[in-house]
Structures are given as structure tokens and as C-alpha cells.
N, C-alpha and C. Protein backbone atom coordinates (compact mmCIF):
# COMPACT_ATOMS: atom_id res chain seq x y z
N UNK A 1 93.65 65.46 18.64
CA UNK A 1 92.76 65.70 17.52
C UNK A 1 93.52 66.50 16.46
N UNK A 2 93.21 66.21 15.11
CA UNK A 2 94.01 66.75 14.17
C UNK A 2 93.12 66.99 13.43
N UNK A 3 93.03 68.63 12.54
CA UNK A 3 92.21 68.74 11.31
C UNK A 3 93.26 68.93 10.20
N UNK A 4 92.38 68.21 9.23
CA UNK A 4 92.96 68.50 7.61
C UNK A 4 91.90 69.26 6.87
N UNK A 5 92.10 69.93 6.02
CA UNK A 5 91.12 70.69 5.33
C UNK A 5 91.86 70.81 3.34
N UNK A 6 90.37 70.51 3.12
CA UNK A 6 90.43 70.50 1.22
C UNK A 6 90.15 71.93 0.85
N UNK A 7 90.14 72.63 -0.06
CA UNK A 7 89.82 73.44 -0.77
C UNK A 7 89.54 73.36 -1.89
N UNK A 8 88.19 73.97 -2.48
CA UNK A 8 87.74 73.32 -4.10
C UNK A 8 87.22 74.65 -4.52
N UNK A 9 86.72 74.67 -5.70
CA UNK A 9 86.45 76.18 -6.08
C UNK A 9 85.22 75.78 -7.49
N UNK A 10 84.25 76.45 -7.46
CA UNK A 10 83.13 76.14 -8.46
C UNK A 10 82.50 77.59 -8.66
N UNK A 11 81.87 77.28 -9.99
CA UNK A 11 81.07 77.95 -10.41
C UNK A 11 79.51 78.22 -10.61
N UNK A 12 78.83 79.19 -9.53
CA UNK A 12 77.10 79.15 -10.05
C UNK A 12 76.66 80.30 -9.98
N UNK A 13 75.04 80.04 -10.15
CA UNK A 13 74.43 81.24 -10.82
C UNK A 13 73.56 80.64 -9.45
N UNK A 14 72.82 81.76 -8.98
CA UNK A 14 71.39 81.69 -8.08
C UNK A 14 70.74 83.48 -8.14
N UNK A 15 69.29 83.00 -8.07
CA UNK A 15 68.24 84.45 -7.29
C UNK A 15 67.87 84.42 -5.89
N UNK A 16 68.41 85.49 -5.26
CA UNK A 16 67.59 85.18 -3.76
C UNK A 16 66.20 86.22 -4.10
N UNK A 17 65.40 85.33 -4.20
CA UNK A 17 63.82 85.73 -3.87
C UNK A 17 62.69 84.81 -3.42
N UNK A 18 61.71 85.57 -2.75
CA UNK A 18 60.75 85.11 -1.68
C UNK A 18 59.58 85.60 -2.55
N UNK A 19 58.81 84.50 -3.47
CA UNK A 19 57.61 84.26 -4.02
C UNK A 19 56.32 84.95 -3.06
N UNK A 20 56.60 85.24 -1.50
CA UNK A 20 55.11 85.82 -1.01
C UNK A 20 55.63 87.32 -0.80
N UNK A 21 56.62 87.74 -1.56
CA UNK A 21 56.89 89.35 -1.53
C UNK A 21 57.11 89.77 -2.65
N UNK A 22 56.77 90.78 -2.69
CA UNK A 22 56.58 91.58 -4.03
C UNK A 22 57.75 91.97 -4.49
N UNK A 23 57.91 92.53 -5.76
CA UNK A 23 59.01 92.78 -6.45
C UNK A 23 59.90 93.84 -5.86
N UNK A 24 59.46 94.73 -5.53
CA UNK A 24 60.02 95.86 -4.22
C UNK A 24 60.63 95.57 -2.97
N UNK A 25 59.83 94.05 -2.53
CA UNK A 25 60.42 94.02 -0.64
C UNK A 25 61.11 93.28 -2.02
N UNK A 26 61.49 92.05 -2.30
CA UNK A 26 62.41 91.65 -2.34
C UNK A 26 63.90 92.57 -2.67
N UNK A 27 63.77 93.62 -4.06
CA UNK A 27 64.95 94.21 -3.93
C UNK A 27 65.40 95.01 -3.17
N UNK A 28 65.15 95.53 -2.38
CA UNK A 28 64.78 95.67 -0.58
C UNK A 28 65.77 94.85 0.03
N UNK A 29 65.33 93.76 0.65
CA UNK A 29 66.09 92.74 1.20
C UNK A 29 67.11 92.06 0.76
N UNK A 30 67.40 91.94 -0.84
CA UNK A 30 67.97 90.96 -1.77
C UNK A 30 68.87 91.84 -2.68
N UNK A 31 68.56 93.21 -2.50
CA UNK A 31 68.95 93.70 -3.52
C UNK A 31 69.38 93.30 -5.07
N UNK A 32 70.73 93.45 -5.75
CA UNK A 32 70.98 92.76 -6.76
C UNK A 32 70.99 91.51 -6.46
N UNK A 33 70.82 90.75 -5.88
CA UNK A 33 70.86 89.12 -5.93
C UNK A 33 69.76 88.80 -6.37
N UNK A 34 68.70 89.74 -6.64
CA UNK A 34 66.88 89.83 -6.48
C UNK A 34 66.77 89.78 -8.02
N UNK A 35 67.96 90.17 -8.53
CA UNK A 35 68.21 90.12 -10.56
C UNK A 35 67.12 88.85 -10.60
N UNK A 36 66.27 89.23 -11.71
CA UNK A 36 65.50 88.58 -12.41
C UNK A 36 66.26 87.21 -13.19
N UNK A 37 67.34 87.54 -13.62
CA UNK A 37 67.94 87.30 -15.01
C UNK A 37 69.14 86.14 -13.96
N UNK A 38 68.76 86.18 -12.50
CA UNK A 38 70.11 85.50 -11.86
C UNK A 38 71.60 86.10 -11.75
N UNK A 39 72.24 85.53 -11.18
CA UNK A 39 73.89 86.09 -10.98
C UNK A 39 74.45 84.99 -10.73
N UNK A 40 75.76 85.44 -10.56
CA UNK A 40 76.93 84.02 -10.52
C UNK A 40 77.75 84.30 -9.84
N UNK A 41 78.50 83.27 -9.20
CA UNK A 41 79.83 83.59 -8.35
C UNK A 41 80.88 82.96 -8.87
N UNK A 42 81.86 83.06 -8.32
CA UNK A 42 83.38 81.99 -7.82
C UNK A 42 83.12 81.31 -6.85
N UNK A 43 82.21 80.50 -6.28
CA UNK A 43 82.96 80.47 -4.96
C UNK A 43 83.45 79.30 -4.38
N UNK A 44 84.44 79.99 -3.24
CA UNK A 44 85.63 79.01 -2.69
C UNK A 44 84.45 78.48 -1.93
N UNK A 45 85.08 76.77 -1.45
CA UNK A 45 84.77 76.04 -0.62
C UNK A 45 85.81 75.37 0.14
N UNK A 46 85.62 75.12 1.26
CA UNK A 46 86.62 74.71 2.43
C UNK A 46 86.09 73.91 3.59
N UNK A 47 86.16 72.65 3.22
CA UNK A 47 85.69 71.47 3.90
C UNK A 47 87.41 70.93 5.11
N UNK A 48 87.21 71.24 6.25
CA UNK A 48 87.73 70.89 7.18
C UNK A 48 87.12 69.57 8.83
N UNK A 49 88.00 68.83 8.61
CA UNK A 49 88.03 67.62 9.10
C UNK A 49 88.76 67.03 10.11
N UNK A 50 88.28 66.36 11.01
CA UNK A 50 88.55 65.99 12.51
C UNK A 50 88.78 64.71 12.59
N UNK A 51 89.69 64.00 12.89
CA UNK A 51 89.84 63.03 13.89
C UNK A 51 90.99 62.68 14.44
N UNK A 52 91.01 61.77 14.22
CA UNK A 52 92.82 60.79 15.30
C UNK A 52 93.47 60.14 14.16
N UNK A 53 94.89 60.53 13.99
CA UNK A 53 95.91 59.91 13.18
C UNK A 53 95.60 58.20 13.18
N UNK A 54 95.01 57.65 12.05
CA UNK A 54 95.75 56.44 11.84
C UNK A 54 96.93 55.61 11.87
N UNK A 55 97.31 55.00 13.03
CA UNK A 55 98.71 54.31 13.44
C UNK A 55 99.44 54.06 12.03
N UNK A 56 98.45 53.42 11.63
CA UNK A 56 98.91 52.26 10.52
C UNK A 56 99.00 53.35 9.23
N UNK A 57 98.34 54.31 8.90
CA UNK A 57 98.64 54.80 7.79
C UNK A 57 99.53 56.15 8.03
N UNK A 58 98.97 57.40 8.98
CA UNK A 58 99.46 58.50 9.67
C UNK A 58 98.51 59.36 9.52
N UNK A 59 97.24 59.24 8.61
CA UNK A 59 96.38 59.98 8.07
C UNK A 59 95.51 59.92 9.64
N UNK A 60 95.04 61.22 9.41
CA UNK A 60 93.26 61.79 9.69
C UNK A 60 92.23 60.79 8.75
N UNK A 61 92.32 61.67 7.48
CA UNK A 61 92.20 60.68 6.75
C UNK A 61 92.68 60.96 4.69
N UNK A 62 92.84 60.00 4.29
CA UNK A 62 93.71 60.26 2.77
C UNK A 62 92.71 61.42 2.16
N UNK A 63 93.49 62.47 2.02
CA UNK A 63 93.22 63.47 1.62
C UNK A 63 92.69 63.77 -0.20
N UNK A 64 93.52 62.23 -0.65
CA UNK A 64 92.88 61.87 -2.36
C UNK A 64 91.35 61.65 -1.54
N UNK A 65 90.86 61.11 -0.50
CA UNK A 65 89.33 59.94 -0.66
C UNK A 65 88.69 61.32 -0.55
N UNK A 66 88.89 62.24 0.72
CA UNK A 66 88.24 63.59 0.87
C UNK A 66 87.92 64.43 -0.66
N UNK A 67 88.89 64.87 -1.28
CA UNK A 67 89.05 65.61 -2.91
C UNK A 67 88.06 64.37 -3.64
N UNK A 68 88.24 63.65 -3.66
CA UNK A 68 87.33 62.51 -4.05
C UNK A 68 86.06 62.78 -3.86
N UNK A 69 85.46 62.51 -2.65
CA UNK A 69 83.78 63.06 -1.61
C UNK A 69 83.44 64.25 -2.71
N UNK A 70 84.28 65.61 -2.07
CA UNK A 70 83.92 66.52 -2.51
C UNK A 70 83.54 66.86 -3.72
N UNK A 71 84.24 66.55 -4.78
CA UNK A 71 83.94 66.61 -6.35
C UNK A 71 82.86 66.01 -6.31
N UNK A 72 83.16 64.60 -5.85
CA UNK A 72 81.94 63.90 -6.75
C UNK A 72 80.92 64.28 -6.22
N UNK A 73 79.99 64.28 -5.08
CA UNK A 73 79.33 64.56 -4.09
C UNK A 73 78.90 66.35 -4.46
N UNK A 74 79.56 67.27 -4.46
CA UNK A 74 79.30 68.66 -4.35
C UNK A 74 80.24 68.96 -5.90
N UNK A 75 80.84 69.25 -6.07
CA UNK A 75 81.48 69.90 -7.19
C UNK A 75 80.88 69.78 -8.21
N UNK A 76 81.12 68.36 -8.55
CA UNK A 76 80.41 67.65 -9.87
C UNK A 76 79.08 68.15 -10.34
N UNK A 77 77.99 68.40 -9.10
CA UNK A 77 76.64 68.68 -9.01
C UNK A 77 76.66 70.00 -9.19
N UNK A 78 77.03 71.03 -8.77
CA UNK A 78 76.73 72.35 -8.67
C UNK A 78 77.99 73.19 -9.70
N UNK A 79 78.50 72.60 -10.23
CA UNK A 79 79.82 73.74 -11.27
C UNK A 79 78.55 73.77 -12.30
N UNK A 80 78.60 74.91 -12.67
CA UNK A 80 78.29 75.67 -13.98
C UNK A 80 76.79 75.00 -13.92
N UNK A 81 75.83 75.33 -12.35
CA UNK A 81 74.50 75.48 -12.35
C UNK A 81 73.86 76.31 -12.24
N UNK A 82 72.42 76.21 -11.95
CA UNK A 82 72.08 77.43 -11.83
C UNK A 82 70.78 76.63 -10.00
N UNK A 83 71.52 77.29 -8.81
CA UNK A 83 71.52 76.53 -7.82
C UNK A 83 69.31 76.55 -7.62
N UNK A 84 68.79 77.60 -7.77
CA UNK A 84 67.50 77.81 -8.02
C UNK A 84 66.72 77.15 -9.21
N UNK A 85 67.60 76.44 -10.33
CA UNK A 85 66.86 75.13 -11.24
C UNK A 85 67.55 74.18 -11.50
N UNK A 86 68.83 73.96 -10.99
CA UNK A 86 69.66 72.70 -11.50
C UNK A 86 69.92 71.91 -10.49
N UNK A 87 69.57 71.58 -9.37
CA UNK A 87 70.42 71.40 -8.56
C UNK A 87 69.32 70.77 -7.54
N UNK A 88 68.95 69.65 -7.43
CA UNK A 88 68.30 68.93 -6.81
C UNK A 88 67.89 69.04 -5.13
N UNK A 89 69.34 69.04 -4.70
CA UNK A 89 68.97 69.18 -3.28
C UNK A 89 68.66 70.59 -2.41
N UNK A 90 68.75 71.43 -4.02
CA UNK A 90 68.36 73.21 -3.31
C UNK A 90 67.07 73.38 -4.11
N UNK A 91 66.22 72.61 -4.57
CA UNK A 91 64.94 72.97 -4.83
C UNK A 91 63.97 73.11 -4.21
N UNK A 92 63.30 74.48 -3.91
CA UNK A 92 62.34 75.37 -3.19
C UNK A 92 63.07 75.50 -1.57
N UNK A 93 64.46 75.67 -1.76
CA UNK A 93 65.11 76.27 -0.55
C UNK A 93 65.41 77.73 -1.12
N UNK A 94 65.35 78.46 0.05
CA UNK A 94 66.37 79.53 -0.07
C UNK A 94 68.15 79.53 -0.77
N UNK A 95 68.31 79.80 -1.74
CA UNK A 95 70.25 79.48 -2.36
C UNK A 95 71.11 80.42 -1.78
N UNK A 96 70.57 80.90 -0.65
CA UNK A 96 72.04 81.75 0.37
C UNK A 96 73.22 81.11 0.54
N UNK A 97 74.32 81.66 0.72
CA UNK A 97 75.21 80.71 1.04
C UNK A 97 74.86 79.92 2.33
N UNK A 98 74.41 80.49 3.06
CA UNK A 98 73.92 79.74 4.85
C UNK A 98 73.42 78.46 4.33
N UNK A 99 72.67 78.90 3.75
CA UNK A 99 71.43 77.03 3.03
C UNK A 99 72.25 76.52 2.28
N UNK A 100 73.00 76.81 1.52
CA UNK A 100 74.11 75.76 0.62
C UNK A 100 75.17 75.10 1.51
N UNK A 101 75.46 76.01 2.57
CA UNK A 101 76.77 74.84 3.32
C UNK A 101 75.90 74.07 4.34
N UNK A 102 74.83 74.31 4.64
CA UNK A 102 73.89 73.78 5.32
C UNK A 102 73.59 72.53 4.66
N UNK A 103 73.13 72.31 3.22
CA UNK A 103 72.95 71.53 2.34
C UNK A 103 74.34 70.47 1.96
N UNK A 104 75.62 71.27 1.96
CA UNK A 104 76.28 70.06 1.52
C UNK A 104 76.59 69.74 2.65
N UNK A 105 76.97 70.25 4.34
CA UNK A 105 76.77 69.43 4.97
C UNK A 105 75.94 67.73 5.67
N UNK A 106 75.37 68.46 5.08
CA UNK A 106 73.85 67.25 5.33
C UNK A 106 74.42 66.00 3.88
N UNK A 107 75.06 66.35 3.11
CA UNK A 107 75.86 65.14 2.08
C UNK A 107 76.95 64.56 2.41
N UNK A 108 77.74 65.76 2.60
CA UNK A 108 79.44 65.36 3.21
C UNK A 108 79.63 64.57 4.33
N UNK A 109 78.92 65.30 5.57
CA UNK A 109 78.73 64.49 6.92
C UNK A 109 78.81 62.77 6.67
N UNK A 110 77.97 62.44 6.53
CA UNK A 110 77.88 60.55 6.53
C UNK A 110 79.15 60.43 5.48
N UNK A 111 79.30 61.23 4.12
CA UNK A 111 80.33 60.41 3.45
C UNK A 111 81.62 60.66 4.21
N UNK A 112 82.07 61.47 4.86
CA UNK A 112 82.97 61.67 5.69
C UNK A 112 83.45 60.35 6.54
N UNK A 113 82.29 60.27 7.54
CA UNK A 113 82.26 59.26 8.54
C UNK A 113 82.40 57.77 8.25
N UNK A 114 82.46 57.44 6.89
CA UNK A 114 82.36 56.42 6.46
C UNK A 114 84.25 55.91 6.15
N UNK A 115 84.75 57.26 6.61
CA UNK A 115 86.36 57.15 6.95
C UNK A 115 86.51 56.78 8.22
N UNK A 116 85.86 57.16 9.06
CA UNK A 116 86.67 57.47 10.46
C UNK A 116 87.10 58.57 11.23
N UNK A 117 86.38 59.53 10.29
CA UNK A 117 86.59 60.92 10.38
C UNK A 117 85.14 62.04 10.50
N UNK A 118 85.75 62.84 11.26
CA UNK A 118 84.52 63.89 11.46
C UNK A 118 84.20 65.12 10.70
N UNK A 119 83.22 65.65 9.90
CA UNK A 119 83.36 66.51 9.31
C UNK A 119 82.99 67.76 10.66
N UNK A 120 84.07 68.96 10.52
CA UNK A 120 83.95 69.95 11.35
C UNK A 120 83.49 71.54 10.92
N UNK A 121 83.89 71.67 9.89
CA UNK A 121 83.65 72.62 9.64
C UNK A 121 83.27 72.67 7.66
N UNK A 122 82.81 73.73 7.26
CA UNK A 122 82.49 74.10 5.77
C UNK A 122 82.47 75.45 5.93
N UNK A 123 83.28 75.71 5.29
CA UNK A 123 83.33 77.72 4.67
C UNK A 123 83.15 77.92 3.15
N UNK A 124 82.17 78.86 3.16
CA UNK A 124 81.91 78.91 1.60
C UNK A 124 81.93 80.61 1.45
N UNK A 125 82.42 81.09 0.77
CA UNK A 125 82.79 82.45 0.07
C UNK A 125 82.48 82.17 -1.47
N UNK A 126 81.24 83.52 -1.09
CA UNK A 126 80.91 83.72 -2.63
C UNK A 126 81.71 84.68 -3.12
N UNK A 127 82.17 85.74 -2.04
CA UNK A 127 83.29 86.66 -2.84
C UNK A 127 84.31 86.43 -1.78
N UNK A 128 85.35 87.51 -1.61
CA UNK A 128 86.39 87.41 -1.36
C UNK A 128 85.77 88.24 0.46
N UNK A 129 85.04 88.86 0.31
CA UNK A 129 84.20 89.83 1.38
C UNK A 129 83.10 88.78 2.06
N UNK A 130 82.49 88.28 1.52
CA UNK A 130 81.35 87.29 1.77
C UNK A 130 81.53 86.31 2.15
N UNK A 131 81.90 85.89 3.08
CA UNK A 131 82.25 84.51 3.80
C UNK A 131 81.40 83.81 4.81
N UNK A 132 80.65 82.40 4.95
CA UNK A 132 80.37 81.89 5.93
C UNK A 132 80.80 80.85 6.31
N UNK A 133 80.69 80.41 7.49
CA UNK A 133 81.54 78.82 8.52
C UNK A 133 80.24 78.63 8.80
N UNK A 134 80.00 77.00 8.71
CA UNK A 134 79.54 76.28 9.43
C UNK A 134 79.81 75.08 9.97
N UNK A 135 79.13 74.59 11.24
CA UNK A 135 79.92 73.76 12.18
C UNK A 135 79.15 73.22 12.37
N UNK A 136 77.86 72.83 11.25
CA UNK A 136 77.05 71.49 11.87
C UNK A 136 75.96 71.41 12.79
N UNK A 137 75.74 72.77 13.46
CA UNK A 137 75.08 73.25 14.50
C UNK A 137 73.65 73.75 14.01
């Protein structure tokens, strides 16, 4: 088994807040993310990938088709949004990072497989401190 992994980098704005709590629990729980006015990140993304070398080519799989997926699929959609009104497949979710790699998993997965290949992992860092992995689970 062999993984290859992309790295892409975008730009958004999200609020984490919970409509059945008041303005207090939320900055409470949410603190500044609870900004009225929204916030924004950098953040890195890191889509890593599983399968068996292609005889015939040597690939996992062509690492242009993957950079390909990703942009079009996730990049394209979410650079310079605002993930709480622009952004289709995070409407009336929570915009944590947990629910966003949760979310482009649930996109990437099938376009992945449509190589021959397994999607394994997604890491998304909103800062340089703030990091999560997910594995699909």
C-alpha cells in the first residue's frame, strides 16, 4: 500500500454559533469565533491517498487528476467564502473544522474512487496550532 498526499491552501470566513443559545453561552463556548461580524482563516488542507501502484503507469494515482478533484470539487467552492452563507454543502451545519473535513470528505471520497484509489485521510488547519485528521470514521 502506498499513500500520496496533495496539499492546497484557501481562504474563509465562518461564525461558530448555536441559534438555541444565547449571546453569552455562545461566547462562552465559541468565544471569538462567536464574532457577530464573522472571522477568517488560511487554512491548509491535506488530502492523503491509498492504494496499489499501477503496473502500467507507476502511480497510486496521477497526482495532476487528484490537484484536479480538489480545486475543482473543494477549493473552487469555498476560497474567499463565507462557509455559514456561501457555501452550499455547509448550510445549517455547524462550520468547525470537524464538519468541514467531514463535509469534503463525503465529496472527495467517490471522486477519489473513481481512480482506483482510496481516500484515507483529510487534515485541515485553520491555524498553524489548530489542526484536525480525519479518516472517514
Amino acid at each position: 500500500m502506498i499513500y500520496i498526499k496533495r496539499k492546497e491552501q484557501f481562504c474563509a470566513a465562518h461564525k461558530l454559533w448555536n441559534d438555541k443559545w444565547d449571546a453569552a453561552t455562545n461566547k462562552r463556548i465559541f468565544g471569538k469565533c462567536s464574532n457577530e461580524n464573522y472571522h477568517g482563516h488560511n487554512f491548509d488542507l491535506e488530502v492523503t491517498v491509498k492504494g496499489e501502484i499501477d503496473p502500467e503507469t507507476g502511480f497510486v494515482m496521477n497526482l495532476f487528476d487528484l490537484k484536479t478533484i480538489i480545486r475543482t470539487h473543494i477549493i473552487d467552492v469555498v476560497d474567499h467564502k463565507n462557509f455559514n452563507l456561501d457555501i452550499d454543502f455547509m448550510l445549517g451545519k455547524m462550520p468547525t473544522a470537524e464538519v468541514i473535513a467531514m463535509e469534503f470528505w463525503k465529496i472527495l471520497a467517490p471522486k477519489i474512487a473513481e481512480y482506483n484509489a482510496t481516500l484515507y485521510r483529510i487534515v485541515l488547519a485553520e491555524t498553524n496550532n489548530n489542526i484536525i485528521e480525519y479518516y472517514g470514521e
